[in-house]
C-alpha atoms as a PDB file:
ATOM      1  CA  UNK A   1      10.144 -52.328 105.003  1.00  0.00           C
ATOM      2  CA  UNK A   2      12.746 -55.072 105.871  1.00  0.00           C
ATOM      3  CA  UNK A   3      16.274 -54.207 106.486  1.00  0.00           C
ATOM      4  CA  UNK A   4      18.387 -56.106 103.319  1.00  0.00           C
ATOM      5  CA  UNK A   5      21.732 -55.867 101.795  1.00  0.00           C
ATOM      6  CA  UNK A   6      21.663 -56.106  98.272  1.00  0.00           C
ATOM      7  CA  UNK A   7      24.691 -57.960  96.032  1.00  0.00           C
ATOM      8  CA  UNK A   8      24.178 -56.781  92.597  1.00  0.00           C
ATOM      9  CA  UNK A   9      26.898 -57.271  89.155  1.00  0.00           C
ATOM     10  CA  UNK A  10      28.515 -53.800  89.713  1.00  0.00           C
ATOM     11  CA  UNK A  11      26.568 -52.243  86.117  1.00  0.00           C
ATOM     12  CA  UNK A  12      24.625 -48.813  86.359  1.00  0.00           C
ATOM     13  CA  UNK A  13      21.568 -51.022  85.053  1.00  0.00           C
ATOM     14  CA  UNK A  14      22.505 -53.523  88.038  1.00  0.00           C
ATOM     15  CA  UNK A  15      22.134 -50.611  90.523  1.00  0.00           C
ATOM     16  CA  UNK A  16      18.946 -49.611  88.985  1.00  0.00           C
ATOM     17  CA  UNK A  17      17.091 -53.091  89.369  1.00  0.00           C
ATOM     18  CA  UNK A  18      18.308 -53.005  93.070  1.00  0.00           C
ATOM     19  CA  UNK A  19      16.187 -49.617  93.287  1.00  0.00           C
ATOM     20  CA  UNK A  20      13.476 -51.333  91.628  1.00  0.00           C
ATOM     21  CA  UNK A  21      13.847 -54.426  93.534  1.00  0.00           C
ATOM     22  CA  UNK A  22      13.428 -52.406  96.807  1.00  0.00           C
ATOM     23  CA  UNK A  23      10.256 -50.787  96.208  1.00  0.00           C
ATOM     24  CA  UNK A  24       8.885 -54.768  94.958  1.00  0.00           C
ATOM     25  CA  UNK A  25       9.743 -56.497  98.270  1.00  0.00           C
ATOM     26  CA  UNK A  26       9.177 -53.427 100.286  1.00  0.00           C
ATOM     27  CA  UNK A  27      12.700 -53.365 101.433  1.00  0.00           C
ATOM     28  CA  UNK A  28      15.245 -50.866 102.614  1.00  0.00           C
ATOM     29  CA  UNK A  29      18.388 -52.024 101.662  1.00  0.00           C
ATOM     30  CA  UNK A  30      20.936 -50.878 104.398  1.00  0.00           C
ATOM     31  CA  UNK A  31      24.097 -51.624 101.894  1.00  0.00           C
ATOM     32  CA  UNK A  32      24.044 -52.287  98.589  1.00  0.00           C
ATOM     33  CA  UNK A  33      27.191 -53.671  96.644  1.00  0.00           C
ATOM     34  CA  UNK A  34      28.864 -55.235  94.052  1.00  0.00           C
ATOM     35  CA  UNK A  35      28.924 -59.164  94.125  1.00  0.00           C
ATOM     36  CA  UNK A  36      32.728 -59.017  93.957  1.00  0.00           C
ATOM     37  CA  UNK A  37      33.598 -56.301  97.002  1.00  0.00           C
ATOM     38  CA  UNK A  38      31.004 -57.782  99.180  1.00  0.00           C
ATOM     39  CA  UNK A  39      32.132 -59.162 102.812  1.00  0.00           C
ATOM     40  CA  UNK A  40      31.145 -61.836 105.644  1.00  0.00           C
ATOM     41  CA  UNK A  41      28.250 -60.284 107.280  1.00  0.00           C
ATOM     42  CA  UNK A  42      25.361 -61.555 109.711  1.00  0.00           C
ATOM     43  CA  UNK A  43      22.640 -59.445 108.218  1.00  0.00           C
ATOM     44  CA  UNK A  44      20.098 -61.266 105.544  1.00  0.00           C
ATOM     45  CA  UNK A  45      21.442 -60.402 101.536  1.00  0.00           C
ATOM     46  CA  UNK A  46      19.720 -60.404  98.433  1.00  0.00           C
ATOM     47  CA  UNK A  47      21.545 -61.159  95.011  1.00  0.00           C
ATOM     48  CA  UNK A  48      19.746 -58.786  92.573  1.00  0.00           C
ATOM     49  CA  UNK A  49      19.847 -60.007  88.890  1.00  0.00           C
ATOM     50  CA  UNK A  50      20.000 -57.116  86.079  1.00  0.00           C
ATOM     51  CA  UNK A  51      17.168 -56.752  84.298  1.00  0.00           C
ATOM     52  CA  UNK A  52      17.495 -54.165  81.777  1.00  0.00           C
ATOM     53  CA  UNK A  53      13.675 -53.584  81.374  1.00  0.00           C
ATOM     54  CA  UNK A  54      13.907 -52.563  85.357  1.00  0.00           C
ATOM     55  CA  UNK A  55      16.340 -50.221  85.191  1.00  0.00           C
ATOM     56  CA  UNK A  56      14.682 -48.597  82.071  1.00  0.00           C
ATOM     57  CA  UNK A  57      11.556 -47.780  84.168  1.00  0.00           C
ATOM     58  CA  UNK A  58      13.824 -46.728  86.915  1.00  0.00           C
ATOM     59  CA  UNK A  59      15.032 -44.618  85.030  1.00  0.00           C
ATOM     60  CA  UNK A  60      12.200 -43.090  83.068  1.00  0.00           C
ATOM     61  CA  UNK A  61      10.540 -42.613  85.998  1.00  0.00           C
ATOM     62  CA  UNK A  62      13.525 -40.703  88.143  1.00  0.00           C
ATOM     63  CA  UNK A  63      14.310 -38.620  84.429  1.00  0.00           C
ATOM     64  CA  UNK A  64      10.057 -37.403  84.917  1.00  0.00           C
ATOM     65  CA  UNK A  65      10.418 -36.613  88.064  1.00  0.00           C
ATOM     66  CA  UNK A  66      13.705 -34.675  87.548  1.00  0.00           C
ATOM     67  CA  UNK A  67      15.867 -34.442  84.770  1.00  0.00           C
ATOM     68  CA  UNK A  68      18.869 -33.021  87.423  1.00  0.00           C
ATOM     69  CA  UNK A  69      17.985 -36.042  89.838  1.00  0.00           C
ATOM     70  CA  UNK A  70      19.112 -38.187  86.674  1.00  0.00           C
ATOM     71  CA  UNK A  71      21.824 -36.307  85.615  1.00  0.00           C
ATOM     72  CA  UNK A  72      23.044 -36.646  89.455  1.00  0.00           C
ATOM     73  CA  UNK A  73      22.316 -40.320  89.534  1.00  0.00           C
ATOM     74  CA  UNK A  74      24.600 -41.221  86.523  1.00  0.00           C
ATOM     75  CA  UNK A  75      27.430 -39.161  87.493  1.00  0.00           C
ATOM     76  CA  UNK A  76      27.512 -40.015  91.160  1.00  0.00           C
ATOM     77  CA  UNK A  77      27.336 -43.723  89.533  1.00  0.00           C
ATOM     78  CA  UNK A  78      30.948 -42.970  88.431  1.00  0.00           C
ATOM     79  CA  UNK A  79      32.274 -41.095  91.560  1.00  0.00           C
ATOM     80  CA  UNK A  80      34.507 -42.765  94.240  1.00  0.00           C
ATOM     81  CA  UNK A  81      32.271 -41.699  97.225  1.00  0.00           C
ATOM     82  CA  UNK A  82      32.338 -44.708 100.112  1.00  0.00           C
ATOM     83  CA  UNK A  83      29.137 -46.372 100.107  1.00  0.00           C
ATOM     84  CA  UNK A  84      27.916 -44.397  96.795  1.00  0.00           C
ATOM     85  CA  UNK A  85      24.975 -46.902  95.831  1.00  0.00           C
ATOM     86  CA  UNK A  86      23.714 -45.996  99.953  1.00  0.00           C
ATOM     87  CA  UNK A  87      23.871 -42.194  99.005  1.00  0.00           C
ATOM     88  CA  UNK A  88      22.209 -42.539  95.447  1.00  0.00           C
ATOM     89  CA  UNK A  89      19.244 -44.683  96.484  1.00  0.00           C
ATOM     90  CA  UNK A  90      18.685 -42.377  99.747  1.00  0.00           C
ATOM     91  CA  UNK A  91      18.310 -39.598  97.357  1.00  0.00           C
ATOM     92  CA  UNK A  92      16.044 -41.348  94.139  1.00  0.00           C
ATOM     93  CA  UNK A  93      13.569 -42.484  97.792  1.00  0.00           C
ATOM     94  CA  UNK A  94      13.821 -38.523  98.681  1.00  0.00           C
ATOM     95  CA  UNK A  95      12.833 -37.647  94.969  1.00  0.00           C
ATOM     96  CA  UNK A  96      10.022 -40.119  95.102  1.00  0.00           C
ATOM     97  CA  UNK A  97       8.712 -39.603  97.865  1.00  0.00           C
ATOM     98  CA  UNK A  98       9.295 -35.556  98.672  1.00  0.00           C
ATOM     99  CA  UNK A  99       9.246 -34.295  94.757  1.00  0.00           C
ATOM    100  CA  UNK A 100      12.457 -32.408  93.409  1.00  0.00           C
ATOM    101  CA  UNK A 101      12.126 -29.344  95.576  1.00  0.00           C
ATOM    102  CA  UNK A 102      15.016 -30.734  97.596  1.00  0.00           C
ATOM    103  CA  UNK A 103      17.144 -30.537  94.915  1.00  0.00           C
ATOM    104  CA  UNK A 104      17.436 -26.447  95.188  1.00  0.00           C
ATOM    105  CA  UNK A 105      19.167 -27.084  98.549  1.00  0.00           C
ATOM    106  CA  UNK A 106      22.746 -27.758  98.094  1.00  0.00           C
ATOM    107  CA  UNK A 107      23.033 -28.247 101.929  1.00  0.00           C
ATOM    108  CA  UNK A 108      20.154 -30.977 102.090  1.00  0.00           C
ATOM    109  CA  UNK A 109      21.775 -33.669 104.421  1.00  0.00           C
ATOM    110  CA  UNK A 110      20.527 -36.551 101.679  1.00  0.00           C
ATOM    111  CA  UNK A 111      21.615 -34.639  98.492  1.00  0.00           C
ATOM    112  CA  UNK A 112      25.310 -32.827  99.888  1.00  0.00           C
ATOM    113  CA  UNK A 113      27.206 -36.091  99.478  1.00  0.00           C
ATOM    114  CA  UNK A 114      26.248 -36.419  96.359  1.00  0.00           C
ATOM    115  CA  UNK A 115      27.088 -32.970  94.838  1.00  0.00           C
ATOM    116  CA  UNK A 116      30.206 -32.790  96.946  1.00  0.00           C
ATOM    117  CA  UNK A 117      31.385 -36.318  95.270  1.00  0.00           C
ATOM    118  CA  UNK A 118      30.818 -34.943  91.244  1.00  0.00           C
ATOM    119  CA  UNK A 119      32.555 -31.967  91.978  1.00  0.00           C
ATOM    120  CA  UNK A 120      35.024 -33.995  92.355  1.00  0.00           C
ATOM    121  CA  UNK A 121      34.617 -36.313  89.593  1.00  0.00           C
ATOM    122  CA  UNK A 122      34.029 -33.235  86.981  1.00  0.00           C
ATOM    123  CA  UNK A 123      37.246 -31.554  88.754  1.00  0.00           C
ATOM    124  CA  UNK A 124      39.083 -34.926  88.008  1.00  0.00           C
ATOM    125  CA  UNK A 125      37.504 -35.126  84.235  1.00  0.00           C
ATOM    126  CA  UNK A 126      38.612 -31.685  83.763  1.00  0.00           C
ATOM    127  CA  UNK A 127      42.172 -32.483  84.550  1.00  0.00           C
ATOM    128  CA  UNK A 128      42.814 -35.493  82.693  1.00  0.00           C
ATOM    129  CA  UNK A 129      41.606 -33.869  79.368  1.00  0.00           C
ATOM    130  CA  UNK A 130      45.467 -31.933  79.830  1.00  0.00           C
ATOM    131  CA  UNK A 131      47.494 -35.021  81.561  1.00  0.00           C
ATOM    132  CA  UNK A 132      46.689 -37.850  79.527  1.00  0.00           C
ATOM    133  CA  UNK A 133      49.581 -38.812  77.486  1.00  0.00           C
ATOM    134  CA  UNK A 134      49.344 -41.060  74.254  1.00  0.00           C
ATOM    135  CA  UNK A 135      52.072 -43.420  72.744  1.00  0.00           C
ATOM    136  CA  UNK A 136      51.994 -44.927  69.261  1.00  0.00           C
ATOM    137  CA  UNK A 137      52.009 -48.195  69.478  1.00  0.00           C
ATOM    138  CA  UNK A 138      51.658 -49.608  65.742  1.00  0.00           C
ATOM    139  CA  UNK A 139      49.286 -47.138  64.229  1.00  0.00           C
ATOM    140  CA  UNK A 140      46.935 -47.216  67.583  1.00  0.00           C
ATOM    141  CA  UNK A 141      47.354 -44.291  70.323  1.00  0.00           C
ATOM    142  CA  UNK A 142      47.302 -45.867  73.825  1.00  0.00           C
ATOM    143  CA  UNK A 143      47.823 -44.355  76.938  1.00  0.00           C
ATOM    144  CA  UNK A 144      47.370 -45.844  80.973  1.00  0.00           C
ATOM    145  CA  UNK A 145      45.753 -43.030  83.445  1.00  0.00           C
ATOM    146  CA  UNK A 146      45.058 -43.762  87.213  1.00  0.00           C
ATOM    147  CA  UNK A 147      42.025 -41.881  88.174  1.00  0.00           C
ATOM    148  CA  UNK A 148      40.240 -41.846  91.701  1.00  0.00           C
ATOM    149  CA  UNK A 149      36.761 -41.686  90.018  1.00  0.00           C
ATOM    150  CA  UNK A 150      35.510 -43.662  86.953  1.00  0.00           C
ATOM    151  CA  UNK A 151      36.092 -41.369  84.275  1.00  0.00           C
ATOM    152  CA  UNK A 152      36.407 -42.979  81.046  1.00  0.00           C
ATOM    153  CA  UNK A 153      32.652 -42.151  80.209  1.00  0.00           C
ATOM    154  CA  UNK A 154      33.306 -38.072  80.083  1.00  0.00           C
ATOM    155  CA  UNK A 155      36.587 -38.410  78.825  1.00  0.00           C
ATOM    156  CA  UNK A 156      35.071 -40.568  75.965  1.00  0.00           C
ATOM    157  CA  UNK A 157      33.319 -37.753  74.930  1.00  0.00           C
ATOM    158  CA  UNK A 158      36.508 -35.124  74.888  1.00  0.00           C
ATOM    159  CA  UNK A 159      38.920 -37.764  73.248  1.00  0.00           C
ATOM    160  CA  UNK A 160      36.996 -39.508  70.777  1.00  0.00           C
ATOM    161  CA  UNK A 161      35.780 -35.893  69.162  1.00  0.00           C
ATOM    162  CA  UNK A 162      39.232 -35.248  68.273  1.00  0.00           C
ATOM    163  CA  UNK A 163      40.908 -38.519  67.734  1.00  0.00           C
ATOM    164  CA  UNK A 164      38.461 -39.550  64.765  1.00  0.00           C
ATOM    165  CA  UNK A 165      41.012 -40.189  62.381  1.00  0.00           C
ATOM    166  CA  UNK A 166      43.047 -42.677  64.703  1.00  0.00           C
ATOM    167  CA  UNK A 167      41.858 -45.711  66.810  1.00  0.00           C
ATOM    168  CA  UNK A 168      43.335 -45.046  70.027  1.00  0.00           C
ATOM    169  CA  UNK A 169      42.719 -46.988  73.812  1.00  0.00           C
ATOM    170  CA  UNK A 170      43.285 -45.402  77.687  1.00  0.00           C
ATOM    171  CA  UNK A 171      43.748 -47.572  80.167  1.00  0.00           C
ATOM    172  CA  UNK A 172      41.856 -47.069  83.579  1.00  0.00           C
ATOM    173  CA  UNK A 173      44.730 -48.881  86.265  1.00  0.00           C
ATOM    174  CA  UNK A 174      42.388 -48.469  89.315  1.00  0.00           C
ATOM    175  CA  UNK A 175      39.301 -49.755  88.014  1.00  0.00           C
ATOM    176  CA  UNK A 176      40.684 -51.861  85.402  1.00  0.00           C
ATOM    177  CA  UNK A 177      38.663 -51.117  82.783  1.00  0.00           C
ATOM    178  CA  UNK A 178      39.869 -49.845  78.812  1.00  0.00           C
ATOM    179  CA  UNK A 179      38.631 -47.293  76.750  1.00  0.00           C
ATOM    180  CA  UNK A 180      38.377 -48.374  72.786  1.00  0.00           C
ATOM    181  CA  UNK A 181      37.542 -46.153  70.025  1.00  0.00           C
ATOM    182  CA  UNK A 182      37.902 -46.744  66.501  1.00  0.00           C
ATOM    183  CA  UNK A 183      36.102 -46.151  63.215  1.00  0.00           C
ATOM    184  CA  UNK A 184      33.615 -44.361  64.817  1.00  0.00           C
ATOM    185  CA  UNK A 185      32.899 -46.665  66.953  1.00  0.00           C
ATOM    186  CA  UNK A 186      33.717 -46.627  70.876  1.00  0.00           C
ATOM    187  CA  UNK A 187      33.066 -49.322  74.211  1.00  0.00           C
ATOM    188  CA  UNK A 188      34.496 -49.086  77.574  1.00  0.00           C
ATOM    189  CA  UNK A 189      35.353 -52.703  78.888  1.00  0.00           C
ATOM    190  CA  UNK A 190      36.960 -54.718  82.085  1.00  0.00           C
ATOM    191  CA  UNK A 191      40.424 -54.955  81.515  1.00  0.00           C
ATOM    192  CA  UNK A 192      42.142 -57.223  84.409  1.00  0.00           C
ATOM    193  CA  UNK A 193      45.998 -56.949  83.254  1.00  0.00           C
ATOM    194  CA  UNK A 194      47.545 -54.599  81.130  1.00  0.00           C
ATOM    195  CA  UNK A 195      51.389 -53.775  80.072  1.00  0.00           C
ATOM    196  CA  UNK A 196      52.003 -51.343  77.549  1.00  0.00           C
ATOM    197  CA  UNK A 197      54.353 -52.512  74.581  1.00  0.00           C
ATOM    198  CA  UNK A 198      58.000 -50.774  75.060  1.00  0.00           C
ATOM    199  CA  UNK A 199      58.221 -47.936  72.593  1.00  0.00           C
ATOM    200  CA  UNK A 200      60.115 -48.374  68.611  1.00  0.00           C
ATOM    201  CA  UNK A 201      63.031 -46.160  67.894  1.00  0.00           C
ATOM    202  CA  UNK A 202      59.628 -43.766  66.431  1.00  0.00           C
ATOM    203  CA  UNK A 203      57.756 -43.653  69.771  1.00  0.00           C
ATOM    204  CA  UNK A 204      60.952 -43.358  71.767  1.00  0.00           C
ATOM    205  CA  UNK A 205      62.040 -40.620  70.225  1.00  0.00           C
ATOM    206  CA  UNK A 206      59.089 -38.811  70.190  1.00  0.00           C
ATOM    207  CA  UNK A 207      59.137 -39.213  74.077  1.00  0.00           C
ATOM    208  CA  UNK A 208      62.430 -37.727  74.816  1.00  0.00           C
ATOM    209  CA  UNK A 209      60.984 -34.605  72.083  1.00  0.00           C
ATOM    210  CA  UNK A 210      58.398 -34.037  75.074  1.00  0.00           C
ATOM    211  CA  UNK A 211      60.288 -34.250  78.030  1.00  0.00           C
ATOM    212  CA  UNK A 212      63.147 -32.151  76.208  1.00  0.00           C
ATOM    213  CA  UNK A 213      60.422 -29.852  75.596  1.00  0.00           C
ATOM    214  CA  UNK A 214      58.831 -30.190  79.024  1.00  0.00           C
ATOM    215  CA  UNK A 215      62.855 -29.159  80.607  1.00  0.00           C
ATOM    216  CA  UNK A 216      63.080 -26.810  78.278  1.00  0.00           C
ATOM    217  CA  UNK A 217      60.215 -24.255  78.680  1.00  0.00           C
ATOM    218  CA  UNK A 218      61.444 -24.392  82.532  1.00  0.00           C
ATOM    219  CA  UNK A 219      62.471 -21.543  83.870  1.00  0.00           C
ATOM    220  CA  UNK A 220      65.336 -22.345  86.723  1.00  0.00           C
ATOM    221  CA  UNK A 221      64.785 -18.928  88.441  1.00  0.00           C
ATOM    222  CA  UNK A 222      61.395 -19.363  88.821  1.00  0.00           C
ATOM    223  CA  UNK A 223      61.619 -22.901  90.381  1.00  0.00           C
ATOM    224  CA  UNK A 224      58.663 -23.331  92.360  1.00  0.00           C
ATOM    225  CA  UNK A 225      57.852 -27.025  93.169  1.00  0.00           C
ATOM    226  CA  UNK A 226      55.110 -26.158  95.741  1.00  0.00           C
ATOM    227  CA  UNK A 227      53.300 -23.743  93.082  1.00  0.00           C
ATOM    228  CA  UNK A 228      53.815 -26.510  90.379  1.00  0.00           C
ATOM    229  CA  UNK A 229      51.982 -29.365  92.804  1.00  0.00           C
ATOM    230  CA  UNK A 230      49.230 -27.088  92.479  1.00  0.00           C
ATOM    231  CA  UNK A 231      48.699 -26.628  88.877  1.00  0.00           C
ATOM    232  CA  UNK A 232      50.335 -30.242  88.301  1.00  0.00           C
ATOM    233  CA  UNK A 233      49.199 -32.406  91.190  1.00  0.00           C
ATOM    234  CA  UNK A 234      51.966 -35.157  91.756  1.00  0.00           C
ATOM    235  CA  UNK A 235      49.198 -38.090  91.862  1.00  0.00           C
ATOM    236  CA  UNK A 236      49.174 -37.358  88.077  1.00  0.00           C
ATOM    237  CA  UNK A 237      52.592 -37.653  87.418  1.00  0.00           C
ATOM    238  CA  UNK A 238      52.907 -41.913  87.371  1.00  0.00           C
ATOM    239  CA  UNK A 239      51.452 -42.112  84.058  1.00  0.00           C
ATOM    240  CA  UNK A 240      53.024 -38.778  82.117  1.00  0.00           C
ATOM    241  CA  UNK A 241      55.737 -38.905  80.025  1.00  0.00           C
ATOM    242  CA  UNK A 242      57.548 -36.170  81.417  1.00  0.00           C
ATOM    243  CA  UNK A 243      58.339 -38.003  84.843  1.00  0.00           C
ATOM    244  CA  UNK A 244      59.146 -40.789  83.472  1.00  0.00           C
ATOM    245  CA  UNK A 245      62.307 -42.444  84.541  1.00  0.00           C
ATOM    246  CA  UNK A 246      65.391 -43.453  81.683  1.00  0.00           C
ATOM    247  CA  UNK A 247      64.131 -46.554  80.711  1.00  0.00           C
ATOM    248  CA  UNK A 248      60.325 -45.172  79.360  1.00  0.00           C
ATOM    249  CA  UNK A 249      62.714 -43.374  76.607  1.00  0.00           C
ATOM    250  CA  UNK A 250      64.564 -46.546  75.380  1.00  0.00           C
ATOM    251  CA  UNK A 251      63.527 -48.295  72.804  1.00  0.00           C
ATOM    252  CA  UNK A 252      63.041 -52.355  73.179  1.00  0.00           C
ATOM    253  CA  UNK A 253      60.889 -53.584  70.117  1.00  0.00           C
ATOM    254  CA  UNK A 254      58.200 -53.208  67.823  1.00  0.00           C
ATOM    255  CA  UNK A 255      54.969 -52.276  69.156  1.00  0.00           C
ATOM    256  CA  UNK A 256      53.766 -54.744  66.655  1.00  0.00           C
ATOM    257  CA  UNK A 257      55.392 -57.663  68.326  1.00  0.00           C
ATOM    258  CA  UNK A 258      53.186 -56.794  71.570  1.00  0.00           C
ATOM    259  CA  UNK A 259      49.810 -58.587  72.372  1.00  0.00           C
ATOM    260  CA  UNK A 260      46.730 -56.769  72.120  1.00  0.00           C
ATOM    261  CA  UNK A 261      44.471 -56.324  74.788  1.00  0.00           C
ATOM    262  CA  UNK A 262      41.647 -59.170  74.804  1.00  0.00           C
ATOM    263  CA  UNK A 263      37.820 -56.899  75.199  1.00  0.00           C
ATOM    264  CA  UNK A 264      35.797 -59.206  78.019  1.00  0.00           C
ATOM    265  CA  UNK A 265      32.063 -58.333  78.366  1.00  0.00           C
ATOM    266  CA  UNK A 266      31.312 -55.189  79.590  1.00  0.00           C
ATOM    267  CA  UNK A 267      30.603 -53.938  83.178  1.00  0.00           C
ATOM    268  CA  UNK A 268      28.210 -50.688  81.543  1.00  0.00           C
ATOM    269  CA  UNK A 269      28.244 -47.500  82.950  1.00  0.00           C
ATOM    270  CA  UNK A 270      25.401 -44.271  82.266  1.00  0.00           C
ATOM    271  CA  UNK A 271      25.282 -43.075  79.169  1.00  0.00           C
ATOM    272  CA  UNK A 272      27.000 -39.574  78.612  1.00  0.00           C
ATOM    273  CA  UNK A 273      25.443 -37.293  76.519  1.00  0.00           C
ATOM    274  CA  UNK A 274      27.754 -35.440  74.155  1.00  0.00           C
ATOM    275  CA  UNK A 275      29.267 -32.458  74.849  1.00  0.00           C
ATOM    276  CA  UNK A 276      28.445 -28.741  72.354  1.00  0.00           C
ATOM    277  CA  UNK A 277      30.501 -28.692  69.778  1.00  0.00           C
ATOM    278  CA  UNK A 278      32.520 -31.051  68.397  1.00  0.00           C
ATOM    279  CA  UNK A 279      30.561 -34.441  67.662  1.00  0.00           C
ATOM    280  CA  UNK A 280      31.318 -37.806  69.457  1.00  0.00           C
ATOM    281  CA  UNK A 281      31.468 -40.957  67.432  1.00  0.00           C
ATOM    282  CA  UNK A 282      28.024 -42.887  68.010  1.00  0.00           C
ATOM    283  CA  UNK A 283      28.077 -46.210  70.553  1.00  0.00           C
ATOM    284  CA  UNK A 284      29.625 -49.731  69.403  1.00  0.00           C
ATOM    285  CA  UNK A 285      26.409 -51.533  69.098  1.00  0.00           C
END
């Protein structure tokens, strides 16, 4: 095979048709990236278009070979492990060309990344299912998070079960991309920009309810900051109302007045199967 770096559009079905790319030149990519984080480099590159009928027999394939290899390979998709693509297609050539006995060795120098990197993101998940806060803004719940790993897709799951009723948005800062979900309907797109309108009298008040609230349950003789870093860690705090400075709880205008956010096309990410129990709102077509 011919060392190649592959450029591909940043999707999951992108990174797919670089995997089947690979195996149709008889290449071994040593980097693969998106289009838009690539940099000057000596070595030969390869723009790989999507082509969604590629990554579907990617795909079908890996899921017969091993529906846990799958399950890996989406997930580690949306993990924040340098040089993820590297990792995943090191392990789909192990599966292919080894079988999924590897798989039952957690210390396997090809698959240990990998399972090290969605602890992580599932850790994360859990966490923001407790610290994302909402505001109403006009009859629609919005709320800004900044996550280390892309995980809109698994909270999609948790938040649109139990927001049916009311359209609501979250905000992904690092990745820039936005969460929508609304008559049960949902779609996760690339949002460049966003500033959240400044609360009504309503929203504002509510606020100050929650922080009072938050001060309140304190107790001053048990002050522990080191213990509460633990439980609460402080990379959560920008985007929670309770450490918010003065100005989050005064209100400016109506949240009708503000712009809403424009939906670009969509960078797509693996589908998430629904969680037991509660039922998720079926895709946006």
């Amino acid at each position: 095979m011919t060392d190649m770096i592959y450029l591909y559009d940043g999707s999951f079905e992108g990174f797919l048709s670089c995997i089947f790319d690979s195996y149709r030149f008889r290449e071994s990519p040593t980097e693969i990236c998106p289009e838009d984080e690539t940099t000057f480099t000596l070595f030969p590159t390869r723009v790989i278009p999507t082509d969604a009928s590629h990554a579907a027999r990617v795909l079908h394939k890996i899921t017969a070979c091993s529906s846990t290899a799958a399950a890996l390979l989406k997930k580690g998709f949306c993990t924040c492990l340098p040089e993820k693509e590297l990792h995943l297609y090191r392990m789909i050539a192990k599966l292919l060309r080894e079988g999924p006995a590897f798989l039952k060795n957690f210390s396997d120098e090809t698959l240990y990344p990998i399972l090290r990197a969605v602890h992580h993101l599932n850790s994360e998940v859990h966490q923001w299912k407790g610290f994302v806060r909402f505001s109403q803004l006009g009859g629609v719940l919005g709320s800004e998070i900044e996550p280390k790993n892309r995980v809109l897709p698994f909270l999609r799951v948790h938040f649109c079960a139990r927001c049916q009723e009311l359209p609501f948005f979250i905000y992904d800062r690092t990745h820039k991309e936005v969460l929508f979900c609304a008559d049960g309907l949902w779609s996760i797109r690339p949002l460049e920009s966003f500033q959240m309108a400044p609360p009504d009298v309503s929203e504002a008040h509510y606020r100050l309810l929650w922080k009072q609230f938050y001060d309140t349950i304190a107790i001053r003789e048990r002050y522990n900051p080191k213990c509460r870093q633990t439980q609460m860690p402080k990379r959560y705090w920008s985007t929670m109302t309770e450490f918010q400075e003065a100005a989050f709880f005064i209100p400016q205008s109506s949240p009708a007045d503000a712009p809403v956010p424009a939906a670009p096309a969509a960078r797509s990410v693996p589908e998430i199967p629904a969680e037991s129990g509660l039922s998720a709102p079926a895709s946006s077509p």
